[in-house]
C-alpha atoms as a PDB file:
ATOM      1  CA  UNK A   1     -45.591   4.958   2.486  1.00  0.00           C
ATOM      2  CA  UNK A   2     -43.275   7.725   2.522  1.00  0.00           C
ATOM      3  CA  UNK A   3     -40.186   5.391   4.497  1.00  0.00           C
ATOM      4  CA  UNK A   4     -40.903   3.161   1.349  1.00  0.00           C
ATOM      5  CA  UNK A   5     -40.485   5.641  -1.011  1.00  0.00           C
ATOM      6  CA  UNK A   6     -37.173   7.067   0.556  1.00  0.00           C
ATOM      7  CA  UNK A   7     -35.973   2.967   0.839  1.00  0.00           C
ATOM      8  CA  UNK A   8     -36.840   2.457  -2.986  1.00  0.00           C
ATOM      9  CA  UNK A   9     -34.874   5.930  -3.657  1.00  0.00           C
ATOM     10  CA  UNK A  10     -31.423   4.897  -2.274  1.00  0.00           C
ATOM     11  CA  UNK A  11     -32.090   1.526  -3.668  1.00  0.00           C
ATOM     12  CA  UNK A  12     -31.920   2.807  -7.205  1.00  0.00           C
ATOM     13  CA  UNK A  13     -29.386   5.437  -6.248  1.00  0.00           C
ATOM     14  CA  UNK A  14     -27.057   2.907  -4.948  1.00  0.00           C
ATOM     15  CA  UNK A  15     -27.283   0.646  -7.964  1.00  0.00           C
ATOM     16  CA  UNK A  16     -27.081   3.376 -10.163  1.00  0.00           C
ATOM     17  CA  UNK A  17     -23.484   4.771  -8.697  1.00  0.00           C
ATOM     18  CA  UNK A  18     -22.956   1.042  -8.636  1.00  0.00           C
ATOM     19  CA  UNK A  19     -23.198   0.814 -12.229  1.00  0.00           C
ATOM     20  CA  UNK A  20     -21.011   4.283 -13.088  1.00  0.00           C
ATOM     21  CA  UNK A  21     -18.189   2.511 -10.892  1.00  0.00           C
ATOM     22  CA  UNK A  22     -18.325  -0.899 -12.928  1.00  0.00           C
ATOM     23  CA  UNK A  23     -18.442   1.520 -16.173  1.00  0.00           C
ATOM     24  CA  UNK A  24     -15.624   3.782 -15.232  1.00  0.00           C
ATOM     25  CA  UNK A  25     -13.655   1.443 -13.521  1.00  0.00           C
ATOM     26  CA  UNK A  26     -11.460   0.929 -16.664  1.00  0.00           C
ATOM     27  CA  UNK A  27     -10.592   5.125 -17.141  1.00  0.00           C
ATOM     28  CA  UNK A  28      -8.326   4.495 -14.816  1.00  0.00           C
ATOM     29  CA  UNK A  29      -4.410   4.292 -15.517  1.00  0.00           C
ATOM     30  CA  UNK A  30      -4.718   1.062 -13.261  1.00  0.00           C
ATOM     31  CA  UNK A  31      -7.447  -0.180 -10.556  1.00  0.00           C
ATOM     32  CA  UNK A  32      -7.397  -2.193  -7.465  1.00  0.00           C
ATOM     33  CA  UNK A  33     -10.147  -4.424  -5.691  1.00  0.00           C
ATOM     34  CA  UNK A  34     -12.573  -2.637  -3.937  1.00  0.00           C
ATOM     35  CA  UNK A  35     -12.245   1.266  -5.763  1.00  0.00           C
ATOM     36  CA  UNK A  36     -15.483   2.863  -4.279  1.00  0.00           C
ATOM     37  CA  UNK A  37     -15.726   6.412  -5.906  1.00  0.00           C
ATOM     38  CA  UNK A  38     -18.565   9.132  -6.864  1.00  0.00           C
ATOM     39  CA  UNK A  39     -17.834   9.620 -10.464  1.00  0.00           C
ATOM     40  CA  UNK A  40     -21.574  11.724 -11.155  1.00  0.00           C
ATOM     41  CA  UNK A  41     -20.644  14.127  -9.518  1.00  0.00           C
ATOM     42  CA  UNK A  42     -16.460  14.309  -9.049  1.00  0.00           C
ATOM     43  CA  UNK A  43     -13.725  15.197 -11.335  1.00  0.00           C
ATOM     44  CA  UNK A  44     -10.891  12.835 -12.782  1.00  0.00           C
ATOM     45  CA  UNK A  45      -8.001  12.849 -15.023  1.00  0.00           C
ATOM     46  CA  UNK A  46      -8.674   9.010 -15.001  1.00  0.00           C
ATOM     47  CA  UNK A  47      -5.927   7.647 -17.620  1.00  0.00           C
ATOM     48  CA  UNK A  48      -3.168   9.411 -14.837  1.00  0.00           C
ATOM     49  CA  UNK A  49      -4.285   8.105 -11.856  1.00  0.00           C
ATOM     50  CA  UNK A  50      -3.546   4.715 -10.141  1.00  0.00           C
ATOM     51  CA  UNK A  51      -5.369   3.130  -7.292  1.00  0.00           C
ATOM     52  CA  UNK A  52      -4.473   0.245  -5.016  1.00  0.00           C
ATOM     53  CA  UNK A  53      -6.780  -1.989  -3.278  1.00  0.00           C
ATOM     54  CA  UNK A  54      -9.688  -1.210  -1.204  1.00  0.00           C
ATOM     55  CA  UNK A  55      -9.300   3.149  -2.022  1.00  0.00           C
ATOM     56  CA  UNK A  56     -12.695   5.451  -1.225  1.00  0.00           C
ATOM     57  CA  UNK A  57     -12.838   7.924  -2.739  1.00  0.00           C
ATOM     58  CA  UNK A  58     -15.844  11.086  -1.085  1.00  0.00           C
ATOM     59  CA  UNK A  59     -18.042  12.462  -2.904  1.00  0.00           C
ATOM     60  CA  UNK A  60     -17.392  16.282  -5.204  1.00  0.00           C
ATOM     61  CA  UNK A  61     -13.742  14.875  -5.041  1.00  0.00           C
ATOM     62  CA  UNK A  62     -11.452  16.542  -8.323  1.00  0.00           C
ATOM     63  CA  UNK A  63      -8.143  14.657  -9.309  1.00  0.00           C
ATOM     64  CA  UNK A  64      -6.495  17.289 -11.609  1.00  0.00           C
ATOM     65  CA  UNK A  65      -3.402  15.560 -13.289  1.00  0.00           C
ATOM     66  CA  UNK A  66      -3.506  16.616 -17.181  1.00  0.00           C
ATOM     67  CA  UNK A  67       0.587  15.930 -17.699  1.00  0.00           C
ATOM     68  CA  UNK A  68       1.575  13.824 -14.505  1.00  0.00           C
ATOM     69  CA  UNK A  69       0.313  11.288 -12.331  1.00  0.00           C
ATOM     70  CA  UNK A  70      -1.498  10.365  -8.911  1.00  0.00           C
ATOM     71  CA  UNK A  71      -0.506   7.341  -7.344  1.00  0.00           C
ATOM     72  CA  UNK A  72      -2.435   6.193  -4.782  1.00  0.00           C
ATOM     73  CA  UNK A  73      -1.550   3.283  -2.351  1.00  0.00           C
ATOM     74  CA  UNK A  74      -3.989   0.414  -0.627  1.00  0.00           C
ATOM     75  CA  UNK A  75      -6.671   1.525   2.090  1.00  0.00           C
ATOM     76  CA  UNK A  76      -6.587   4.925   1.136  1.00  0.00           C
ATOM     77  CA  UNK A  77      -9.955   7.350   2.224  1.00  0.00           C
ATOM     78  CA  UNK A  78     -10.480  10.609   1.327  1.00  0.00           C
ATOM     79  CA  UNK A  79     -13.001  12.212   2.566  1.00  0.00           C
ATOM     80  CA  UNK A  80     -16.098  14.659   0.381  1.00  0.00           C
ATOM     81  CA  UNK A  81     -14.312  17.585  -1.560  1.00  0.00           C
ATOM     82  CA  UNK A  82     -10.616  16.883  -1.845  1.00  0.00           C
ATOM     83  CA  UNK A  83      -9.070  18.112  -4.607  1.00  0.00           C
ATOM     84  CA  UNK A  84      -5.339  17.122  -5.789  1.00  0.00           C
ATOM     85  CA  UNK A  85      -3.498  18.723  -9.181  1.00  0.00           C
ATOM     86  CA  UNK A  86      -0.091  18.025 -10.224  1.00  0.00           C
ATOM     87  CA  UNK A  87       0.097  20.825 -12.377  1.00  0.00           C
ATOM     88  CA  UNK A  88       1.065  24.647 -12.440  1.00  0.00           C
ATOM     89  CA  UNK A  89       0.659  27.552 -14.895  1.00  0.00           C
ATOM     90  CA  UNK A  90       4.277  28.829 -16.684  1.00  0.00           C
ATOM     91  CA  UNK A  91       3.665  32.721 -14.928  1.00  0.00           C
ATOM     92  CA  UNK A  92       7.117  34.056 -15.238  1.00  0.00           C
ATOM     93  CA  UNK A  93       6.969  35.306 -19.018  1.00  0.00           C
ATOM     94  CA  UNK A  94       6.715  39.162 -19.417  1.00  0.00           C
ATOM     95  CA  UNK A  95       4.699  40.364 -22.530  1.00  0.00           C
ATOM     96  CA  UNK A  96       2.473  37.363 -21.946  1.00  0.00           C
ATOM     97  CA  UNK A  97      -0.890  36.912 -20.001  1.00  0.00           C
ATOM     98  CA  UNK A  98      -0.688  33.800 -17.903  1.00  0.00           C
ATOM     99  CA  UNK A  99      -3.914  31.831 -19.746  1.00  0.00           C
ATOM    100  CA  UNK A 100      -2.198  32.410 -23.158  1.00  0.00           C
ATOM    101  CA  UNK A 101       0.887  31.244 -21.711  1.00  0.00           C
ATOM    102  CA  UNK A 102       0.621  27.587 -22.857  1.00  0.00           C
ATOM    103  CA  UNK A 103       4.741  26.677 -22.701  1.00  0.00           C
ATOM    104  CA  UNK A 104       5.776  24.320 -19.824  1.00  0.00           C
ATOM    105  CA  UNK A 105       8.092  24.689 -17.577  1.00  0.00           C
ATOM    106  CA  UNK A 106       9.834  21.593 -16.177  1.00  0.00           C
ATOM    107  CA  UNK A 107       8.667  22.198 -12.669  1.00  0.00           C
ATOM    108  CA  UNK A 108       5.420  23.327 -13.603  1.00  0.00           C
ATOM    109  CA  UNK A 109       4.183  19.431 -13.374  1.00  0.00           C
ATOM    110  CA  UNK A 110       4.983  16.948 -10.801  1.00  0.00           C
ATOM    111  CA  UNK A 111       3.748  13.728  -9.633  1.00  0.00           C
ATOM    112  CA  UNK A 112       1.841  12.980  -6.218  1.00  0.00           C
ATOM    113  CA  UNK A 113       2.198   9.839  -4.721  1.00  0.00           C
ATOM    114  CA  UNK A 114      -0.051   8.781  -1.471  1.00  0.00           C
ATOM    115  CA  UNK A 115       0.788   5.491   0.615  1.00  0.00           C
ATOM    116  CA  UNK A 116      -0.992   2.864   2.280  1.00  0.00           C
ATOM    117  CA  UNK A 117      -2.920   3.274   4.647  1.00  0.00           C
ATOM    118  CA  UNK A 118      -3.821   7.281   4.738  1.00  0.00           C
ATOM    119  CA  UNK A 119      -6.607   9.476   5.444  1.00  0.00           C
ATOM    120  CA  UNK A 120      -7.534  12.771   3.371  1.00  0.00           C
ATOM    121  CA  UNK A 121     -10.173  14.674   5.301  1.00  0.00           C
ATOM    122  CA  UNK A 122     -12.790  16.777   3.817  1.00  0.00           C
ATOM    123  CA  UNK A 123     -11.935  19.546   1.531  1.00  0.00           C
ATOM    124  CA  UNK A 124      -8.316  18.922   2.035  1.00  0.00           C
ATOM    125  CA  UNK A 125      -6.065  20.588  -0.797  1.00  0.00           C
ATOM    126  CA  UNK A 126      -2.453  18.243  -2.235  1.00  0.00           C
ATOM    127  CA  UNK A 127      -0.551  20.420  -4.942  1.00  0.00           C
ATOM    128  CA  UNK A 128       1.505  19.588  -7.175  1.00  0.00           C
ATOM    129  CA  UNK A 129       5.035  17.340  -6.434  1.00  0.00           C
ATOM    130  CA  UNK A 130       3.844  16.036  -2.770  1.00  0.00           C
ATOM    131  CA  UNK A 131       4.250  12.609  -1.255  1.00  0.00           C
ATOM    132  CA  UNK A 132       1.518  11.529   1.299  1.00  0.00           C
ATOM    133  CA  UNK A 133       3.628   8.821   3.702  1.00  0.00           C
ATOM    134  CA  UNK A 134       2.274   5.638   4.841  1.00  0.00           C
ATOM    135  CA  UNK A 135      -0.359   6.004   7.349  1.00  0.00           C
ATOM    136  CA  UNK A 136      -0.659   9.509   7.477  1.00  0.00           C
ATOM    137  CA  UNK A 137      -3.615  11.782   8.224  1.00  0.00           C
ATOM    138  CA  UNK A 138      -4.042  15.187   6.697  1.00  0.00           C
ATOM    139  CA  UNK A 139      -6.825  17.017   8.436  1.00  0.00           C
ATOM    140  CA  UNK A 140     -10.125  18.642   6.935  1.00  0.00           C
ATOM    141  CA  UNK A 141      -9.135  21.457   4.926  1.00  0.00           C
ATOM    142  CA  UNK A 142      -5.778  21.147   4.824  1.00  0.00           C
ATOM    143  CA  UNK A 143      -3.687  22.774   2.277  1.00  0.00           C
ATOM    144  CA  UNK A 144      -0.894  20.723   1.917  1.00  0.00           C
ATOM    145  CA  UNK A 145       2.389  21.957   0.248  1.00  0.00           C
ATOM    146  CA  UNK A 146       5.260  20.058   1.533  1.00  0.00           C
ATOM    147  CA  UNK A 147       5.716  15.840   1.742  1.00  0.00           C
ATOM    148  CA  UNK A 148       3.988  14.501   4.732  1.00  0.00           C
ATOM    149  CA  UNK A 149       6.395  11.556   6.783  1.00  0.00           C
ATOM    150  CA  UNK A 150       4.861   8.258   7.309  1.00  0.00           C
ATOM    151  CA  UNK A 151       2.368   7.900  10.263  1.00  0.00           C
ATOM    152  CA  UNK A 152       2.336  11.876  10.751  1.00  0.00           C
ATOM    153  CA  UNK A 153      -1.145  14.027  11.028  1.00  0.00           C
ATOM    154  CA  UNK A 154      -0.949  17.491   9.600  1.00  0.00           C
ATOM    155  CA  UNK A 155      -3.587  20.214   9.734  1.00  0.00           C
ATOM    156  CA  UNK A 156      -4.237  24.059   8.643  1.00  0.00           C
ATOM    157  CA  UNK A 157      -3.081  26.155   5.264  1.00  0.00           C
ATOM    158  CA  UNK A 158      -0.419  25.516   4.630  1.00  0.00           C
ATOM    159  CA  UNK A 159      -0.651  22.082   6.050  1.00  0.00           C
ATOM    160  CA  UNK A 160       1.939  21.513   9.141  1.00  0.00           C
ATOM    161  CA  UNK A 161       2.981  18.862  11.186  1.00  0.00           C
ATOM    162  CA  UNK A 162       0.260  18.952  14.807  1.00  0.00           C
ATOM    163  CA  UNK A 163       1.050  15.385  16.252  1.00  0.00           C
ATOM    164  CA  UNK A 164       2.525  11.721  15.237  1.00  0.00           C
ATOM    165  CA  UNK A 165      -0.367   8.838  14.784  1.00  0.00           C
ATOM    166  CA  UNK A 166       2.205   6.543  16.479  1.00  0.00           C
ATOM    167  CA  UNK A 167       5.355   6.270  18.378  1.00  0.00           C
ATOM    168  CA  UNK A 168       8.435   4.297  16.686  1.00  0.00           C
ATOM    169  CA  UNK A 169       7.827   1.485  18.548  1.00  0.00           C
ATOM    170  CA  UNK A 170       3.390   1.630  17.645  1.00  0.00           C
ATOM    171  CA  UNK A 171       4.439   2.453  14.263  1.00  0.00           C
ATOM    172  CA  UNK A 172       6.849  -1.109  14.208  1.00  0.00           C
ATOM    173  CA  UNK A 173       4.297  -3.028  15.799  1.00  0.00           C
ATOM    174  CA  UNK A 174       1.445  -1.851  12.949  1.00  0.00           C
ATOM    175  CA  UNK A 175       4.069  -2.458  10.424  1.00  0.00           C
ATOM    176  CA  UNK A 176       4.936  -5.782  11.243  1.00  0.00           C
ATOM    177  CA  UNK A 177       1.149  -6.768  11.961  1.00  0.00           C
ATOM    178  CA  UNK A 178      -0.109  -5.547   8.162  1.00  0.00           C
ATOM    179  CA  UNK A 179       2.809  -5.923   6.086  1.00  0.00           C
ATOM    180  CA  UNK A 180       4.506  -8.552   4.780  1.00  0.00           C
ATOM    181  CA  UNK A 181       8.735  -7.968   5.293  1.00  0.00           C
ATOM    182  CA  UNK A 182       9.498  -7.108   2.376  1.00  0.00           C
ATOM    183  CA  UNK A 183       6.860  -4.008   2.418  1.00  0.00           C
ATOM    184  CA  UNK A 184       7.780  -3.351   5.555  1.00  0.00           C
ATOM    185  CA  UNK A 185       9.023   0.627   6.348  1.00  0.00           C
ATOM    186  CA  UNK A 186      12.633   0.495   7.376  1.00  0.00           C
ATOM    187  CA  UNK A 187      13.445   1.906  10.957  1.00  0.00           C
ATOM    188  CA  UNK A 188      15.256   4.593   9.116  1.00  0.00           C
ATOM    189  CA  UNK A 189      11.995   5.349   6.909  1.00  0.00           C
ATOM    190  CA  UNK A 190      10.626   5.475  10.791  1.00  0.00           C
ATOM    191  CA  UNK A 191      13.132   7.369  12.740  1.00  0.00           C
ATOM    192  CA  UNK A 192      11.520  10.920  12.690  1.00  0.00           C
ATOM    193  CA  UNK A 193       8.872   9.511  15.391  1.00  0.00           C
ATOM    194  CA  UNK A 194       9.498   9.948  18.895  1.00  0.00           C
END
């Protein structure tokens, strides 16, 4: 009796995150196929955000982009707890306390822009201005404060480079296998691998 009762539980928890996707799926700025998110219990600045196709998005996840935008590519995971903001507080103002301080600066908001293809691990930390390249992996908890190259895996705070997913020559092969030419990354785009 009690298996049925734990069955019948995720049943109607599964439909029921089921139905918050289908309602929020039009926040977004734009939506691909296949958006699989937690929105009960995450945080989104939905009308700034675009997804591609088949993106999942963990659970507790917060999206902070109040004045810029997150663009996220195809086959994008992220795993429970990662939080991204595009934003920054104007600090630099003497005679003024930093919450009161309400004036932009033109740096203080910048877009982030994650390709195809990559993996956020748990907890992991994007700020503000930082592109995520094709196929890259940043590891759990990673705080990461400078653009990651294509097919790179980066780890720790702040977030640096610990190994290459690929080669060149893995990294061509994968390319020419899932994209089509014209999405292709250049050899130049690829040259930082070994």
């Amino acid at each position: 009796m009690q298996r049925f009762v734990v069955k019948i539980s995720q049943l109607i928890s599964r439909i029921y995150r089921g139905a918050q996707i289908i309602m929020f799926r039009t926040s977004w700025r734009s939506a691909g196929r296949h958006v699989r998110f937690f929105p009960g219990d995450s945080y989104f600045h939905y009308q700034n955000i675009s997804l591609g196709n088949d993106v999942y998005i963990g659970p507790r996840a917060m999206f902070v982009s109040s004045e810029s935008t997150i663009t996220i590519g195809d086959k994008v995971m992220f795993g429970p707890g990662v939080t991204i903001t595009t934003g920054d507080h104007n600090y630099g103002e003497p005679g003024i306390f930093i919450k009161d301080n309400h004036k932009k600066l033109k740096d203080n908001d910048q877009p982030v822009v994650i390709g195809d293809d990559a993996w956020i691990g748990s907890n992991a930390i994007i700020l503000k201005g930082i592109t995520i390249g094709r196929g890259a992996i940043v590891a759990a908890g990673g705080l990461v404060t400078k653009d990651v190259p294509a097919y790179t895996i980066v780890a720790g705070a702040p977030a640096r480079v610990v190994k290459q997913r690929f080669s060149r020559g893995q990294a061509e092969e994968h390319e020419l296998k899932l994209f089509p030419p014209e999405r292709r990354l250049s050899k130049e785009e690829l040259s930082h691998l070994n």
